[in-house]
Protein backbone atom coordinates (compact mmCIF):
# COMPACT_ATOMS: atom_id res chain seq x y z
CA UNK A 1 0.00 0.00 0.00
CA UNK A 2 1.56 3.33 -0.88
CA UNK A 3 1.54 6.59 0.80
CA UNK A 4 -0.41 9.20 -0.53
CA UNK A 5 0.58 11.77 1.88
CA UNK A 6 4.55 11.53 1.43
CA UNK A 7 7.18 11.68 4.08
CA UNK A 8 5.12 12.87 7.14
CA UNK A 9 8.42 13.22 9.48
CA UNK A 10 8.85 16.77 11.46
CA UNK A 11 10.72 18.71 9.46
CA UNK A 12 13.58 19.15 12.39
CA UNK A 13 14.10 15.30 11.44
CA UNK A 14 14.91 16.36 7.83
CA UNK A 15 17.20 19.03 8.48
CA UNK A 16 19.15 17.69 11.58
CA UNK A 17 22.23 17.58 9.96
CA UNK A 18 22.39 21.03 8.61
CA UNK A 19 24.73 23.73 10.51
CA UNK A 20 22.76 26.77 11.53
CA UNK A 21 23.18 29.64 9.55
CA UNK A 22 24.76 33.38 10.64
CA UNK A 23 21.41 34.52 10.17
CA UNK A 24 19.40 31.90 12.76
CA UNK A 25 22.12 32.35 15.07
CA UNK A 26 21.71 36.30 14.93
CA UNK A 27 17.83 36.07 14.89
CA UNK A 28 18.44 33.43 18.16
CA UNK A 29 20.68 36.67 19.37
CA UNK A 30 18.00 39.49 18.87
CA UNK A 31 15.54 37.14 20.67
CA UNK A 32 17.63 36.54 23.61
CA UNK A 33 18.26 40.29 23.85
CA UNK A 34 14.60 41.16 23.29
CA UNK A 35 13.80 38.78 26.12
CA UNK A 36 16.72 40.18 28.53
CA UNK A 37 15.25 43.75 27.58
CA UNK A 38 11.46 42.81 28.18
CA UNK A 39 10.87 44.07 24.81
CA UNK A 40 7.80 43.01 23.21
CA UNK A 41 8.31 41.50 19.31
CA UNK A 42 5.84 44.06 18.19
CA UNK A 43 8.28 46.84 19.16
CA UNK A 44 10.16 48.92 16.38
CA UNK A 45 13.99 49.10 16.11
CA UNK A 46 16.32 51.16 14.65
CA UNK A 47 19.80 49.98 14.17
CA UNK A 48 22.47 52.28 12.96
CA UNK A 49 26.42 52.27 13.73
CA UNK A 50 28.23 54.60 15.73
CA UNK A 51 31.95 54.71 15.47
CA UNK A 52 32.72 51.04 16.21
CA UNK A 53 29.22 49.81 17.14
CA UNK A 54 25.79 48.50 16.83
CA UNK A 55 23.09 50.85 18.57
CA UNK A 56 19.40 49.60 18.51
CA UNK A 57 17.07 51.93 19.95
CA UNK A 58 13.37 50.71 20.63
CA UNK A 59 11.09 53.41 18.82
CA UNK A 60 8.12 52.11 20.10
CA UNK A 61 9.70 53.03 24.00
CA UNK A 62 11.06 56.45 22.85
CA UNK A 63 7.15 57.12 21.74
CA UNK A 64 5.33 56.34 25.10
């Protein structure tokens, strides 16, 4: 009997082997900081560079 529905595995079973890219390991980062900061995901950032580093400023904050 065949399956009509394919390979029904979670999809962290397909792609176990995989390194995680720069970008999930900065977006696992921002989400630690946003966490450590008790920002909410909804809030707007700004990121620019100033001399020799990152600044993020929350907008949404600034506004209240």
């Amino acid at each position: 009997m065949s399956d009509m529905h394919g390979n029904l595995e979670p999809e962290e079973h397909v792609f176990r082997d995989e390194e995680p890219s720069d970008m999930y390991e900065d977006m696992a980062k921002l989400n630690m900081l946003y966490e450590e900061l008790c920002w909410d995901h909804d809030d707007i950032l700004q990121f620019c560079i100033e001399g020799d580093r990152i600044v993020i400023r929350n907008r949404t904050l600034e506004e209240d």
